[in-house]
N, C-alpha and C. Protein backbone atom coordinates (compact mmCIF):
# COMPACT_ATOMS: atom_id res chain seq x y z
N UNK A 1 8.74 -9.26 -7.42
CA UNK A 1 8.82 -7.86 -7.06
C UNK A 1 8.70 -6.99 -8.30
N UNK A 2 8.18 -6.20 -8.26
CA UNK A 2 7.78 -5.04 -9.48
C UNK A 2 8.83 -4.23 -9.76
N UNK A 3 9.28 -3.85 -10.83
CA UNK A 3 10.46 -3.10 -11.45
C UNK A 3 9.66 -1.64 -12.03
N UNK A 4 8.18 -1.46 -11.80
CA UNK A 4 7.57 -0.14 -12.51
C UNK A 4 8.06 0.70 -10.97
N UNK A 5 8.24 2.03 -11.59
CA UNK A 5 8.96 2.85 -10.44
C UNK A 5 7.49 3.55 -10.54
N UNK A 6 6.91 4.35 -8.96
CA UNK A 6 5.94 5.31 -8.93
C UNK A 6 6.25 6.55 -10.16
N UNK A 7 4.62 6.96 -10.09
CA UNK A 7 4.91 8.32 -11.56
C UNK A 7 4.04 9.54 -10.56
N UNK A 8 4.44 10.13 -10.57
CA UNK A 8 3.75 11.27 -9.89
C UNK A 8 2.79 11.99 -10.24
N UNK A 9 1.86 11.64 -9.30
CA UNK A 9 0.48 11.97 -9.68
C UNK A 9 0.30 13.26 -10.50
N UNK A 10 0.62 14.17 -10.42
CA UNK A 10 1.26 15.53 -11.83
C UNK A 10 1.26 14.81 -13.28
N UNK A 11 1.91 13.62 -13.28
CA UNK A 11 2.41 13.22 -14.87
C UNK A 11 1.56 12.19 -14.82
N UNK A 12 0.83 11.36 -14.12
CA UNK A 12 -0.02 10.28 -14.45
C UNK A 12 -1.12 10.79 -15.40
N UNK A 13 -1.62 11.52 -16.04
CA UNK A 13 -2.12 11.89 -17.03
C UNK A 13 -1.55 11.56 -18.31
N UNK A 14 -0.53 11.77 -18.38
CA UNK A 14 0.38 11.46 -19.46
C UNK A 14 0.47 10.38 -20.20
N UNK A 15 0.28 9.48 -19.08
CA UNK A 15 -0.23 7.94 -19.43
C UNK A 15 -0.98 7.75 -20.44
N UNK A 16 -1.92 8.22 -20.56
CA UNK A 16 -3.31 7.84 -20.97
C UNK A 16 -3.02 8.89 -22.06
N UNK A 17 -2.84 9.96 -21.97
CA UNK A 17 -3.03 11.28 -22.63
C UNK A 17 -2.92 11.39 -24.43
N UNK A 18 -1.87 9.97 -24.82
CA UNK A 18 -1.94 9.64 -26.27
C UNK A 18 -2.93 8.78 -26.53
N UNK A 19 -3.67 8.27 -25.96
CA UNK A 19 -4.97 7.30 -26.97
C UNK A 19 -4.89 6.08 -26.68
N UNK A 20 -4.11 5.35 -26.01
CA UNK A 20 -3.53 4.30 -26.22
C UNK A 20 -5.13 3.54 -25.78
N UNK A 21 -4.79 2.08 -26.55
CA UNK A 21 -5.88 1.09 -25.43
C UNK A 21 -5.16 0.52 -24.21
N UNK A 22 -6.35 0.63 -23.29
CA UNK A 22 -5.93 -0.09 -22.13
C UNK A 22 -6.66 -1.15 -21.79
N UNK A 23 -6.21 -1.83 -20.88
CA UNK A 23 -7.24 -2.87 -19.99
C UNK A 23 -7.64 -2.16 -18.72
N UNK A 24 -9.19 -2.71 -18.29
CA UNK A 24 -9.35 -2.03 -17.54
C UNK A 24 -9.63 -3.38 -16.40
N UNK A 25 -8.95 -3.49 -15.20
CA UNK A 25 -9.27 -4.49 -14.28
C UNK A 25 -10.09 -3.53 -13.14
N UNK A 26 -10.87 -5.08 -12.22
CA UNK A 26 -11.91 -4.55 -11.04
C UNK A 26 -12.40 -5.77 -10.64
N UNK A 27 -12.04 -5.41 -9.44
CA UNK A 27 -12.51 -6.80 -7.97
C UNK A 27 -13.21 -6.44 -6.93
N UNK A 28 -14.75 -7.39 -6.63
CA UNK A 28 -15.24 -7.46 -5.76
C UNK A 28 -15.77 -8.75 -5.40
N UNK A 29 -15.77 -9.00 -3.98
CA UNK A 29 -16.98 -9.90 -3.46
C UNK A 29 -16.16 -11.21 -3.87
N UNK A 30 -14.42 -11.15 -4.18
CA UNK A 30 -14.12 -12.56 -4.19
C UNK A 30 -13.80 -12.77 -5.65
N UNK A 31 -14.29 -11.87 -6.94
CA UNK A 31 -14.17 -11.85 -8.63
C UNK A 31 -13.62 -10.51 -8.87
N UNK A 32 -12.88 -11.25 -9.64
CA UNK A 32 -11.95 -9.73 -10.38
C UNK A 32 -12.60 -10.21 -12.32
N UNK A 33 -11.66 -9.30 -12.52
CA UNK A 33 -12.33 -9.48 -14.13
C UNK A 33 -10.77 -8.32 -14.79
N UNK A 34 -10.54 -8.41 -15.99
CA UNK A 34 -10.08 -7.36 -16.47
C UNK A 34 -10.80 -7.46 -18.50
N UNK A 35 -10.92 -6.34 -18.73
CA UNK A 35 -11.30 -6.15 -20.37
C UNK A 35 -10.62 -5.15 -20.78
N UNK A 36 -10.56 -4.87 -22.11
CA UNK A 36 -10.03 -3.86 -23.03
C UNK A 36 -10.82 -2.90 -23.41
N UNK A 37 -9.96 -1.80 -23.29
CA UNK A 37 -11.14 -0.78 -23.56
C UNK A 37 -10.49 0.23 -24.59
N UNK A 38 -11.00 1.53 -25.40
CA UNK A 38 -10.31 1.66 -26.35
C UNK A 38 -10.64 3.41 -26.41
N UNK A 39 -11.39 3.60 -25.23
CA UNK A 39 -11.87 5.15 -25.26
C UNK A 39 -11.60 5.68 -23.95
N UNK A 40 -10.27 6.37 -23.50
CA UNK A 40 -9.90 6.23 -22.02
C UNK A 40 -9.14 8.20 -22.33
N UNK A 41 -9.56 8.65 -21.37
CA UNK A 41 -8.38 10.05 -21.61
C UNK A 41 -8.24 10.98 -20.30
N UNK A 42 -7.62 11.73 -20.20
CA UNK A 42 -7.40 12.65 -19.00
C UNK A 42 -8.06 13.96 -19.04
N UNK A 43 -9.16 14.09 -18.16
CA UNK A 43 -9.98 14.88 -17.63
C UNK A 43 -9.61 16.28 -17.28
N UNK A 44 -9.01 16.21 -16.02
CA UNK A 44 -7.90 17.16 -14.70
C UNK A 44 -6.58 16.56 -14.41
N UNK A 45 -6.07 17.71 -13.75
CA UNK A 45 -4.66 17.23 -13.73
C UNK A 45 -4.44 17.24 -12.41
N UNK A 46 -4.94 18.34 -11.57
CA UNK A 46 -5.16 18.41 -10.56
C UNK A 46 -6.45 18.24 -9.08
N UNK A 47 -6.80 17.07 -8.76
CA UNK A 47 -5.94 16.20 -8.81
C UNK A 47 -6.38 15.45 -10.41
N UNK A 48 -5.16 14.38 -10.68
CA UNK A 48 -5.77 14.01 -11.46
C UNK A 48 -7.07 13.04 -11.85
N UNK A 49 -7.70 13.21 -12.49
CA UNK A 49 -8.87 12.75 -13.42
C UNK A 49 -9.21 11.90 -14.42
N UNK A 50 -9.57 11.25 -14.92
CA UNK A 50 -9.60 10.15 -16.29
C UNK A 50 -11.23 10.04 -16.36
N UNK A 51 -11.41 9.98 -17.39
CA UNK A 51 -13.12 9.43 -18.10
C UNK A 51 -12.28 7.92 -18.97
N UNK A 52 -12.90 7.21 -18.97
CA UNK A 52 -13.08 6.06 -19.89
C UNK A 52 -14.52 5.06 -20.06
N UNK A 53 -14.65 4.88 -21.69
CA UNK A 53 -15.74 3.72 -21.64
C UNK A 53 -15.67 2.77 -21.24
N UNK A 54 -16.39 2.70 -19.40
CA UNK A 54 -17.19 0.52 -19.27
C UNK A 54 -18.38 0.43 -19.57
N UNK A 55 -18.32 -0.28 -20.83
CA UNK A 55 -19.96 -0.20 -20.99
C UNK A 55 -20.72 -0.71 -19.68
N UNK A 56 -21.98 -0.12 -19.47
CA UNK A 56 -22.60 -0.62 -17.56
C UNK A 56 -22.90 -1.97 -18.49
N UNK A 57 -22.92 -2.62 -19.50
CA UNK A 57 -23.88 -4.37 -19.30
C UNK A 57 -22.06 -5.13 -18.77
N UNK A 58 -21.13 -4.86 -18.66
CA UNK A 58 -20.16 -5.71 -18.38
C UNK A 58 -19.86 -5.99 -17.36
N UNK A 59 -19.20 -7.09 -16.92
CA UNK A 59 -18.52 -7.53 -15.81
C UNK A 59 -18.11 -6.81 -14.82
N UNK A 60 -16.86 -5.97 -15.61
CA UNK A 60 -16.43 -4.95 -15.33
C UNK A 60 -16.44 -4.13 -14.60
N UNK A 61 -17.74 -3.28 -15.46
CA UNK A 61 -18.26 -2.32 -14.88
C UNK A 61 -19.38 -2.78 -13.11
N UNK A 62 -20.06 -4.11 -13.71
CA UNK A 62 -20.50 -4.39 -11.87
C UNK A 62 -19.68 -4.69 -10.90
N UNK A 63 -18.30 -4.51 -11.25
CA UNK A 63 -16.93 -5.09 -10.19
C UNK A 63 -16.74 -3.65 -9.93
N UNK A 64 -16.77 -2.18 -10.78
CA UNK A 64 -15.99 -1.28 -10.28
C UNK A 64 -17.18 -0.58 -9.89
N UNK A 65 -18.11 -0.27 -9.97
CA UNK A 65 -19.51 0.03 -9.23
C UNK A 65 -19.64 -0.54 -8.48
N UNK A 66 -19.65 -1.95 -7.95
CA UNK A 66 -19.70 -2.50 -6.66
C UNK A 66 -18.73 -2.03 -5.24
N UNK A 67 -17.17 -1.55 -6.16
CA UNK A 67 -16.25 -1.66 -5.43
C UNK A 67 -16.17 -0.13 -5.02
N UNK A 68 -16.04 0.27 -6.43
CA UNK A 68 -15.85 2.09 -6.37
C UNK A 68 -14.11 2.21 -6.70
N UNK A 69 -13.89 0.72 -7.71
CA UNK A 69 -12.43 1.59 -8.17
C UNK A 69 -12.63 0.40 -9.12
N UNK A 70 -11.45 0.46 -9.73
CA UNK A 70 -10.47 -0.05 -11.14
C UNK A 70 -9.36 0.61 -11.44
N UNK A 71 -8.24 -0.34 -12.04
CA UNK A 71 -7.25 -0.02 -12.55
C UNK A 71 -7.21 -0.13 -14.28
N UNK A 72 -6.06 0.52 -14.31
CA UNK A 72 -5.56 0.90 -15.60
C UNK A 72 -4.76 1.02 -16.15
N UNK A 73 -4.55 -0.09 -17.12
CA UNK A 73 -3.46 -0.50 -17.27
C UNK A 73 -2.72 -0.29 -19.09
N UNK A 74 -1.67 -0.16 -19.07
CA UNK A 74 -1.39 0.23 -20.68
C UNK A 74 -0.23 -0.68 -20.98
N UNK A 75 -0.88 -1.52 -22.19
CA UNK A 75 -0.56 -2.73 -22.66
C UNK A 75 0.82 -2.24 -23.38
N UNK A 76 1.98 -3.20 -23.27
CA UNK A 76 2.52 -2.89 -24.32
C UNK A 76 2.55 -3.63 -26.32
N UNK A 77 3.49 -3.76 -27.37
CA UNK A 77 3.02 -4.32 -28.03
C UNK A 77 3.55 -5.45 -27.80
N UNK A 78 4.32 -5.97 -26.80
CA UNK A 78 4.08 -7.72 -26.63
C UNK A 78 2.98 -8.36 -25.92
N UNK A 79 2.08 -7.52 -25.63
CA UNK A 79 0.91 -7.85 -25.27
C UNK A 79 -0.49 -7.57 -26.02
N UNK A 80 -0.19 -7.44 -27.00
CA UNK A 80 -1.40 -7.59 -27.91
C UNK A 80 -2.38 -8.65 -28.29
N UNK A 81 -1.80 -9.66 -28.16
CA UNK A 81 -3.12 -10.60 -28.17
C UNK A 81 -3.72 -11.10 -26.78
N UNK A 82 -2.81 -11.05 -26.25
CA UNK A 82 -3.68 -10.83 -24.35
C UNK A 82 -4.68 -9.92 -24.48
N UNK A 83 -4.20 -8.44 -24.96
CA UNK A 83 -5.37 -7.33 -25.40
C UNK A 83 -6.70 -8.38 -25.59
N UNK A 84 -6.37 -8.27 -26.97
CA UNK A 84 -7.72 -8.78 -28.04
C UNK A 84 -8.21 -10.19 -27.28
N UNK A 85 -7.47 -10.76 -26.74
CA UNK A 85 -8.14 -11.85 -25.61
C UNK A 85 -9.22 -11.56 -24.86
N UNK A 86 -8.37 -10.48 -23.83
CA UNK A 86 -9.71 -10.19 -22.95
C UNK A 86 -10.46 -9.44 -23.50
N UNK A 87 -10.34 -8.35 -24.43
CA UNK A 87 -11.53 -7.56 -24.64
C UNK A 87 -12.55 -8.41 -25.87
N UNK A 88 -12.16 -10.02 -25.94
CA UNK A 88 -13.46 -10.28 -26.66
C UNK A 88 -13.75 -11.52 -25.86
N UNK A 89 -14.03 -11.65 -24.56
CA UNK A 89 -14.47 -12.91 -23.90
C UNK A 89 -15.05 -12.59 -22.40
N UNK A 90 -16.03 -12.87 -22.16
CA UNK A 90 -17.12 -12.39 -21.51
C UNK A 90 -16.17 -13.00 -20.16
N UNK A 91 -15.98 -12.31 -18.58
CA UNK A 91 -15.63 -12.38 -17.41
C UNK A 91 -16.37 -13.08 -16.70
N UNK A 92 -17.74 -13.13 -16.70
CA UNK A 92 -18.97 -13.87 -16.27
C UNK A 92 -18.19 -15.28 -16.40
N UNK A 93 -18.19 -15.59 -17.54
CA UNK A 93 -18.20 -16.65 -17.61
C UNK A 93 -16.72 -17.62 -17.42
N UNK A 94 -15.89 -16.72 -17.06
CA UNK A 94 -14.48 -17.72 -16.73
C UNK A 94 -13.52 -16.27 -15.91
N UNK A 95 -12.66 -16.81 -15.11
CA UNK A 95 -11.53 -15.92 -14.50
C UNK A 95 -11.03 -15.39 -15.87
N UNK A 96 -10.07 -14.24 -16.20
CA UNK A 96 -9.87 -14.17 -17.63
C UNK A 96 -8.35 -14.57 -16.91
N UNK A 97 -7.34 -14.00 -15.86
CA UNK A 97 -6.43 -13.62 -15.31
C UNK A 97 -5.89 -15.47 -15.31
N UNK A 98 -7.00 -15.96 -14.49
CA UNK A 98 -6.40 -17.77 -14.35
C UNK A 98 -6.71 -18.48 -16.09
N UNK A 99 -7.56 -17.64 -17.18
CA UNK A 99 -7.55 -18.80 -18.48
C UNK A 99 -6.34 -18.33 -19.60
N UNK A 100 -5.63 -16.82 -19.19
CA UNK A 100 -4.97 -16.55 -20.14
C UNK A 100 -3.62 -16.40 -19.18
N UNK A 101 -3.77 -16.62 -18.07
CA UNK A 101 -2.42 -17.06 -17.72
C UNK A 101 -1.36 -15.75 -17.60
N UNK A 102 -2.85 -14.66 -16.62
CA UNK A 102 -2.36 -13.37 -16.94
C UNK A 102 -1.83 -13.31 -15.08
N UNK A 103 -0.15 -12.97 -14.93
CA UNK A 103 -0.03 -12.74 -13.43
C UNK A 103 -0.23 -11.43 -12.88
N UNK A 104 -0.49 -10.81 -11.78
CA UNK A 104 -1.01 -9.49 -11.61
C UNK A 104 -0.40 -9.16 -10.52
N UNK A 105 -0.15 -8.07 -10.30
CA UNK A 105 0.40 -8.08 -8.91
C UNK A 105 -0.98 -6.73 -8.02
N UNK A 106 -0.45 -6.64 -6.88
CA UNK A 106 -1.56 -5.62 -5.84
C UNK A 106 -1.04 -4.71 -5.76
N UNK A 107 -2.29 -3.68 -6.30
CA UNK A 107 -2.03 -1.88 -6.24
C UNK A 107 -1.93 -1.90 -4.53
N UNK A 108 -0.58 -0.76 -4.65
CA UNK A 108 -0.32 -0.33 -3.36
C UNK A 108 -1.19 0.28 -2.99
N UNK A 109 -2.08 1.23 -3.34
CA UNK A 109 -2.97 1.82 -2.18
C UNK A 109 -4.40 1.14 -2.45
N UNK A 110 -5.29 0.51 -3.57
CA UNK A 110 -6.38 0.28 -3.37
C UNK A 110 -6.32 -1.25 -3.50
N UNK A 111 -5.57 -1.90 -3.68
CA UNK A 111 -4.99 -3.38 -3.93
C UNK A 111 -6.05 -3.93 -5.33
N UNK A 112 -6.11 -3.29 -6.16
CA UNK A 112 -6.31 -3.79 -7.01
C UNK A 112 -5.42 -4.80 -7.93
N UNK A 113 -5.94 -5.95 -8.45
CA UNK A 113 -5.15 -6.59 -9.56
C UNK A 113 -4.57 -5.74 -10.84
N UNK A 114 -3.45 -5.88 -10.90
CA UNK A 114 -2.33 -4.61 -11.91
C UNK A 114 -1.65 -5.54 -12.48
N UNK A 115 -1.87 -5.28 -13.89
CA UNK A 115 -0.64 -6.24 -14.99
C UNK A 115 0.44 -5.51 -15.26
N UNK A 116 1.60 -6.30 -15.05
CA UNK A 116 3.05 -5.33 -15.20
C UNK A 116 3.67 -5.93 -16.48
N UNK A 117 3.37 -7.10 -16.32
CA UNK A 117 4.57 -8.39 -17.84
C UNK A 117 3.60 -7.75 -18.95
N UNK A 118 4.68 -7.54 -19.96
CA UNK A 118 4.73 -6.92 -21.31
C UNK A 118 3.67 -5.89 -21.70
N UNK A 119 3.17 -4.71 -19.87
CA UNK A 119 2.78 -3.45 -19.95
C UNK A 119 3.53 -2.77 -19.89
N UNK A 120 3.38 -1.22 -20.35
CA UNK A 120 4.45 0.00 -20.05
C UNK A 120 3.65 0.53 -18.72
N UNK A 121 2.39 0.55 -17.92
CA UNK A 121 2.10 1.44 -17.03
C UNK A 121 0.67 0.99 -16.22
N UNK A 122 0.66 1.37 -15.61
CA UNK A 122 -0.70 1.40 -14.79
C UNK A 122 -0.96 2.54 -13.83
N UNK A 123 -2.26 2.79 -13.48
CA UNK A 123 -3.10 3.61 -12.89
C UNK A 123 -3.85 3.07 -11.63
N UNK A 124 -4.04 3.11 -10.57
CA UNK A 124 -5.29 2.97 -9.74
C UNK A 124 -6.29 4.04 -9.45
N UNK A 125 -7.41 3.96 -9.59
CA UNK A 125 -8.38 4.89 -9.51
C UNK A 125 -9.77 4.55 -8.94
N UNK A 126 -10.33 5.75 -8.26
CA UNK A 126 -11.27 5.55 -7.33
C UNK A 126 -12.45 6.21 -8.27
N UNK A 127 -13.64 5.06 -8.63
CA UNK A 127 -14.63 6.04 -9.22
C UNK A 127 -15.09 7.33 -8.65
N UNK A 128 -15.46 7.88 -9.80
CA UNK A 128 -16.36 9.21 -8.86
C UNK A 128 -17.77 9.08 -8.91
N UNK A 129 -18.58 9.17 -7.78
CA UNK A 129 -20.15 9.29 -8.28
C UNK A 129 -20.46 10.10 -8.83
N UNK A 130 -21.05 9.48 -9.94
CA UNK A 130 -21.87 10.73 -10.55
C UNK A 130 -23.01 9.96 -11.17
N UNK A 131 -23.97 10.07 -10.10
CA UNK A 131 -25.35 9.33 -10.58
C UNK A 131 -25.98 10.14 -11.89
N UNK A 132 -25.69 11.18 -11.93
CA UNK A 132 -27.04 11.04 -13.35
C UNK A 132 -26.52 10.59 -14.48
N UNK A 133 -25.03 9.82 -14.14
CA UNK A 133 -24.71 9.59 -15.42
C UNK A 133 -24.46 7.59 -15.38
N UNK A 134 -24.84 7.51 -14.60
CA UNK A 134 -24.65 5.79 -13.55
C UNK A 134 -25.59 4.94 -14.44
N UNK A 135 -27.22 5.41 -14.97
CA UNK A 135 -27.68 4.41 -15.64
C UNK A 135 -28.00 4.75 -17.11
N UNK A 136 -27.20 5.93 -17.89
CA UNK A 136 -27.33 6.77 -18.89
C UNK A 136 -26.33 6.76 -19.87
N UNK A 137 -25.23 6.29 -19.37
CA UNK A 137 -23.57 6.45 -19.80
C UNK A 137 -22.89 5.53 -19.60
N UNK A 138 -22.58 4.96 -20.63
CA UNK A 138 -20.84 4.52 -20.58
C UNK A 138 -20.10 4.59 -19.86
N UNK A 139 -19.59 6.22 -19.97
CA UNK A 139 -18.68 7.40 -19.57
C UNK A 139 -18.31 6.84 -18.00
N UNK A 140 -17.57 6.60 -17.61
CA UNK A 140 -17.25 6.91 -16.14
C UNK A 140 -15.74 7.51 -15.70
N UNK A 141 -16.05 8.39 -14.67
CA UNK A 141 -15.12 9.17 -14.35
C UNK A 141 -13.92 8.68 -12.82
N UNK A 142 -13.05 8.87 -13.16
CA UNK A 142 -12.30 8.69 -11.72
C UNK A 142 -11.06 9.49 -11.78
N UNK A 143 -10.95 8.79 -10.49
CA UNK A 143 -9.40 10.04 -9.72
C UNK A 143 -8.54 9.17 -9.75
N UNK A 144 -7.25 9.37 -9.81
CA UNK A 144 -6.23 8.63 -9.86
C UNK A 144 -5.59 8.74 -8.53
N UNK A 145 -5.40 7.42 -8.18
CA UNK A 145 -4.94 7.22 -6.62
C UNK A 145 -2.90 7.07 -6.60
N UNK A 146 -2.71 6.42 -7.91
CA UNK A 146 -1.38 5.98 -7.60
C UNK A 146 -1.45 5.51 -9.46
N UNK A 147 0.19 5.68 -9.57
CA UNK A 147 0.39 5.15 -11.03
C UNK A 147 1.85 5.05 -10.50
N UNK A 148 2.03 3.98 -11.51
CA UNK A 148 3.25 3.76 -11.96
C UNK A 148 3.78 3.00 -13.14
N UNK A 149 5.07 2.97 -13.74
CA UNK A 149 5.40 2.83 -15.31
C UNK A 149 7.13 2.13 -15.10
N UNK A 150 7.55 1.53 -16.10
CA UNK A 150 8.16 0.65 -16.31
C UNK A 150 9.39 1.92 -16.78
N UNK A 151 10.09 1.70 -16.08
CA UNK A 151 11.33 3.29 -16.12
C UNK A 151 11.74 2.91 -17.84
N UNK A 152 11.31 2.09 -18.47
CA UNK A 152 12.44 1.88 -19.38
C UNK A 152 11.80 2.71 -21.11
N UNK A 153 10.71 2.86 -20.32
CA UNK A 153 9.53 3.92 -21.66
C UNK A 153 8.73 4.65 -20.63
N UNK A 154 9.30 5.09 -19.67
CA UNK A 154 8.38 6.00 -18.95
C UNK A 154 8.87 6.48 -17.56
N UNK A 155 9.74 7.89 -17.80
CA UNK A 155 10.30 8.53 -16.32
C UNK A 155 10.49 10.06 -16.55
N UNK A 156 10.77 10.65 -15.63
CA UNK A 156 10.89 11.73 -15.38
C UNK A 156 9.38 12.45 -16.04
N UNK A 157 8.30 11.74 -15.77
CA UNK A 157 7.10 12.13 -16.39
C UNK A 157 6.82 12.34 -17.97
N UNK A 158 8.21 11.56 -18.41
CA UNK A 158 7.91 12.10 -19.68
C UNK A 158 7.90 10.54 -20.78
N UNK A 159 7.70 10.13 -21.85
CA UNK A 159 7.65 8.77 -22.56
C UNK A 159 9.13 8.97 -23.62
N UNK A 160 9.38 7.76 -23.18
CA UNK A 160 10.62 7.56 -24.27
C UNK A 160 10.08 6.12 -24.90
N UNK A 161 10.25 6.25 -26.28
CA UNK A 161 9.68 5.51 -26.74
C UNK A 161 11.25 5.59 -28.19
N UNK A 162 11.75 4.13 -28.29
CA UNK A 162 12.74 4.43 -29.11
C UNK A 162 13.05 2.39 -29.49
N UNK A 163 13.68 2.03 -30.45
CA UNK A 163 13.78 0.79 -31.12
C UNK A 163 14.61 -0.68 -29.92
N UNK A 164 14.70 0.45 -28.52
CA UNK A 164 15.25 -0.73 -27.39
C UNK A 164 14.09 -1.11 -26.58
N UNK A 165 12.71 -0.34 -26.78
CA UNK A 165 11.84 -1.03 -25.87
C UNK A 165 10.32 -0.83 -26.59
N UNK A 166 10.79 -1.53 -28.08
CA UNK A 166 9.75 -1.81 -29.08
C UNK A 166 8.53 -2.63 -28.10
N UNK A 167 8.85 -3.39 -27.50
CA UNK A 167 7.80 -4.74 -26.98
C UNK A 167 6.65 -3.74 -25.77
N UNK A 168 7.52 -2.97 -25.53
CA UNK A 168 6.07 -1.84 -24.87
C UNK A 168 6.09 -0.10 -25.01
N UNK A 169 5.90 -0.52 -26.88
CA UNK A 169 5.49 0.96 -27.34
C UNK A 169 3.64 0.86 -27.25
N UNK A 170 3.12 1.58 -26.62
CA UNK A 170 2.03 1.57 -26.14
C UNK A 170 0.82 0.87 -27.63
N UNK A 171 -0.55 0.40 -27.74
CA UNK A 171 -1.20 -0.42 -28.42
C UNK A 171 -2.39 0.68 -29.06
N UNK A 172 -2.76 0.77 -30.31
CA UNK A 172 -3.82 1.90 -30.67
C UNK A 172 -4.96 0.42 -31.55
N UNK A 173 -6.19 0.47 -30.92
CA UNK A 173 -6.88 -0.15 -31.55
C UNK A 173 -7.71 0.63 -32.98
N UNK A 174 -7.33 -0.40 -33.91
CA UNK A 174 -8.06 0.11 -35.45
C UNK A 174 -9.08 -0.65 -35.49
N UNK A 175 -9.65 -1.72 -34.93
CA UNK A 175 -11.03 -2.82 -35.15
C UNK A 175 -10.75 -3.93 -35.47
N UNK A 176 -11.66 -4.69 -35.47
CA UNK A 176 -11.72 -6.48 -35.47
C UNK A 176 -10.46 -6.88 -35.44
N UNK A 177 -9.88 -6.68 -34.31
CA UNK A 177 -9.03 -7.16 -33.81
C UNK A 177 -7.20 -6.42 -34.40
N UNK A 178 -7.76 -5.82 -35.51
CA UNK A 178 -6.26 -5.01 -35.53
C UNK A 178 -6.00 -3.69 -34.80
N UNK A 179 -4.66 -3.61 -34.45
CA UNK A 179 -3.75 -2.11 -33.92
C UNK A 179 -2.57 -2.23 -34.24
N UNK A 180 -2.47 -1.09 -34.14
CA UNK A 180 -1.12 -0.77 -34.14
C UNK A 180 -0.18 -0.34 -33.15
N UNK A 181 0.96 -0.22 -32.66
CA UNK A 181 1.57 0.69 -31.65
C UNK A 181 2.49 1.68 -32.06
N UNK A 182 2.61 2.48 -30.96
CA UNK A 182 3.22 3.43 -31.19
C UNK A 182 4.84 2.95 -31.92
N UNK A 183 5.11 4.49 -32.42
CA UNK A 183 6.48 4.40 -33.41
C UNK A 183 7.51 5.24 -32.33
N UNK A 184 8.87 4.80 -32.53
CA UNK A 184 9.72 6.07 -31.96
C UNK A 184 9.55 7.33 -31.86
N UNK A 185 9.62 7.86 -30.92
CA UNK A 185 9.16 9.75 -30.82
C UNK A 185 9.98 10.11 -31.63
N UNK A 186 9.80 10.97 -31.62
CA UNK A 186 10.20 12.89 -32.37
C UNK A 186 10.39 13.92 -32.10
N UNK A 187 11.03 14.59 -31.75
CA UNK A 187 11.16 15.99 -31.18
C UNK A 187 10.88 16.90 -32.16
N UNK A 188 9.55 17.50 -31.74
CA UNK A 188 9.60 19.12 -32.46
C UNK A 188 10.55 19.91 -32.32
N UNK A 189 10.68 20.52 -33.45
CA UNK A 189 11.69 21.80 -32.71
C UNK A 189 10.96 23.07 -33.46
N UNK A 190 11.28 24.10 -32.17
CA UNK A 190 11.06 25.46 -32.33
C UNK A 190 11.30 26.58 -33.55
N UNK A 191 9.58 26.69 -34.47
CA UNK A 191 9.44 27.00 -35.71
C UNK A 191 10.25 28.93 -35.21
N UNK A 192 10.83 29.00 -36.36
CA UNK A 192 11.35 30.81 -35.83
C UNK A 192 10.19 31.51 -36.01
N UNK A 193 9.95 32.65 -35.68
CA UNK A 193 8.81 33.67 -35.46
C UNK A 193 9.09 34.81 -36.07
């Protein structure tokens, strides 16, 4: 049973809204697949919106074009080499979910495959068409159907991020295989005028 509490579609932007890398999973026709992706951000808020890079030659991307969704998921840092796992091993060619021994559970409204163990959050989202950008772009756009986040770095729409739930301070990719994650927040405070 899942311990991520729903996030309200209002704050599911938020998710995404610092940079983080995510994985991006998508099932059709009997194959799912999930990869890493490292260029993901929030569009609209209302409803909400997300652009992220699938490159079209991937797996991936013919699972969520076939289907017309994918999820989105935000790794935490005990999941960093799961990261760098899937985002360097081709889906074609093996389940990634049955070789890395990744368990997933089913999005409540589009039943997509969703990783919860050592993520802070996930997203479900319904692509949007937008053909002139289908054989031209990367770029693809969607709506967010449902999110939800692990209450223990992520409630009241807002991120707590502090030295009790180091293992899913969200993952920032720097290249060939290094990142970093996020550090304990900070509160600004109000410069006088």
């Amino acid at each position: 049973m899942s311990h991520f509490l729903p996030v309200r579609l209002e704050h599911a932007s938020r998710l995404i809204n610092h940079g983080p890398t995510v994985l991006v999973t998508s099932a059709h026709g009997g194959r799912r697949n999930v990869m890493a992706a490292a260029w993901s951000m929030p569009v609209e808020f209302t409803p909400p919106r997300i652009a992220i890079v699938i490159d079209k030659r991937t797996f991936t991307r013919e699972l969520a074009a076939a289907s017309g969704t994918f999820g989105v998921i935000v790794p935490g840092a005990a999941a960093m080499d799961m990261t760098y796992a899937v985002g360097t091993t081709d889906g074609r060619e093996l389940d990634k979910f049955n070789a890395f021994g990744i368990e997933t559970v089913e999005g409540p409204v589009l039943g997509l495959p969703l990783i919860e163990k050592h993520c802070a959050a996930w997203l479900e989202c319904k692509l949007i068409d937008e053909k002139h950008t289908e054989d031209a772009y990367d770029t693809c756009f969607a709506e967010v159907v449902a999110a939800a986040a692990d209450p223990s770095v992520f409630s009241e729409g807002h991120w707590h991020l502090d030295a009790s739930n180091e293992p899913l301070h969200t993952l920032h990719h720097l290249g060939a295989g290094n990142f970093v994650s996020a550090s304990a927040m900070k509160k600004a405070r109000a410069l006088p005028r």
